[in-house]
Protein backbone atom coordinates (compact mmCIF):
# COMPACT_ATOMS: atom_id res chain seq x y z
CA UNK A 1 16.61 4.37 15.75
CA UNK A 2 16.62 1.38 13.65
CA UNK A 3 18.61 0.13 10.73
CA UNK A 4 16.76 -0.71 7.77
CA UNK A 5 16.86 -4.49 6.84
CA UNK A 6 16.20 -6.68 4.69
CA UNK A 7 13.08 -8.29 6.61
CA UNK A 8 11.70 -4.92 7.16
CA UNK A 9 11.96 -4.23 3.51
CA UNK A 10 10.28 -7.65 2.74
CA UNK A 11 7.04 -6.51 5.37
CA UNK A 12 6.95 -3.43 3.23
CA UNK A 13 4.89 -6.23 0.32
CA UNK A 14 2.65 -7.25 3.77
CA UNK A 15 1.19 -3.49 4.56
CA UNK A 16 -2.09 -3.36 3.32
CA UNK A 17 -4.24 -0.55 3.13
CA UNK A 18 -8.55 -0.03 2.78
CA UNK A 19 -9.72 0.20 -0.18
CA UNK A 20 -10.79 2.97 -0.08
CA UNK A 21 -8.28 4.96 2.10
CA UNK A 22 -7.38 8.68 1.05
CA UNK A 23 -3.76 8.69 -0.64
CA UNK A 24 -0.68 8.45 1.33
CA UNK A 25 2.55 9.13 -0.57
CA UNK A 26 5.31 9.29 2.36
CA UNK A 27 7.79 6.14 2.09
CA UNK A 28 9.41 6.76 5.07
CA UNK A 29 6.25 6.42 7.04
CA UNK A 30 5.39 3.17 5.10
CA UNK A 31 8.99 1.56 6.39
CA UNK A 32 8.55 2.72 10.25
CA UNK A 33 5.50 1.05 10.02
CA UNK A 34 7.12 -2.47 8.51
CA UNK A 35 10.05 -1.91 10.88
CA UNK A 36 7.30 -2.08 13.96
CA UNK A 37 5.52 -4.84 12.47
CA UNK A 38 8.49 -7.11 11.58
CA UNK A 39 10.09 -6.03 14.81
CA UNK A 40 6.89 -6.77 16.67
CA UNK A 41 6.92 -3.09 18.03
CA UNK A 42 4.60 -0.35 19.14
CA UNK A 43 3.69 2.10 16.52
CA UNK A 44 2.97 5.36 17.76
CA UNK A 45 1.97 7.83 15.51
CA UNK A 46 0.13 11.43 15.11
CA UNK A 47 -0.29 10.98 11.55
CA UNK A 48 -4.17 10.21 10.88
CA UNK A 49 -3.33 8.24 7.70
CA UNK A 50 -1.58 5.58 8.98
CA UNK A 51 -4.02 3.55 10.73
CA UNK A 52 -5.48 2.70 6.79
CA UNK A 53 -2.38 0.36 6.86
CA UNK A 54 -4.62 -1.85 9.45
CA UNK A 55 -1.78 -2.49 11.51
CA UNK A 56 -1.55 -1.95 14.85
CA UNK A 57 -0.26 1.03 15.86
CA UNK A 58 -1.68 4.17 18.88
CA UNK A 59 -2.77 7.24 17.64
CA UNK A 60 -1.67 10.48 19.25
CA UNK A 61 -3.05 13.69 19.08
């Protein structure tokens, strides 16, 4: 479990997404996946939508 930060808030403005990716609308997801990337951690997910961020992160089924 992490604490939310400032720097994690501030690699919320780096997440970008494709163009043309469907919608996403959870926040929470969109700060786990700052969190990994300003913590320079492993993002495992099951959640399809997230790899639209074009960050890394492992998707599990």
């Amino acid at each position: 479990m992490l604490v939310i930060r400032d720097d994690h808030v501030y690699a919320l403005e780096t997440l970008l997404r494709t163009e043309n990716a469907p919608r996403h609308n959870d926040p929470f997801d969109r700060i786990m996946i700052a969190q990994a990337k300003a913590e320079h951690l492993d993002f495992i997910t099951h959640d399809s939508l997230l790899t639209y961020y074009n960050e890394e992160c492992i998707l599990c089924f």
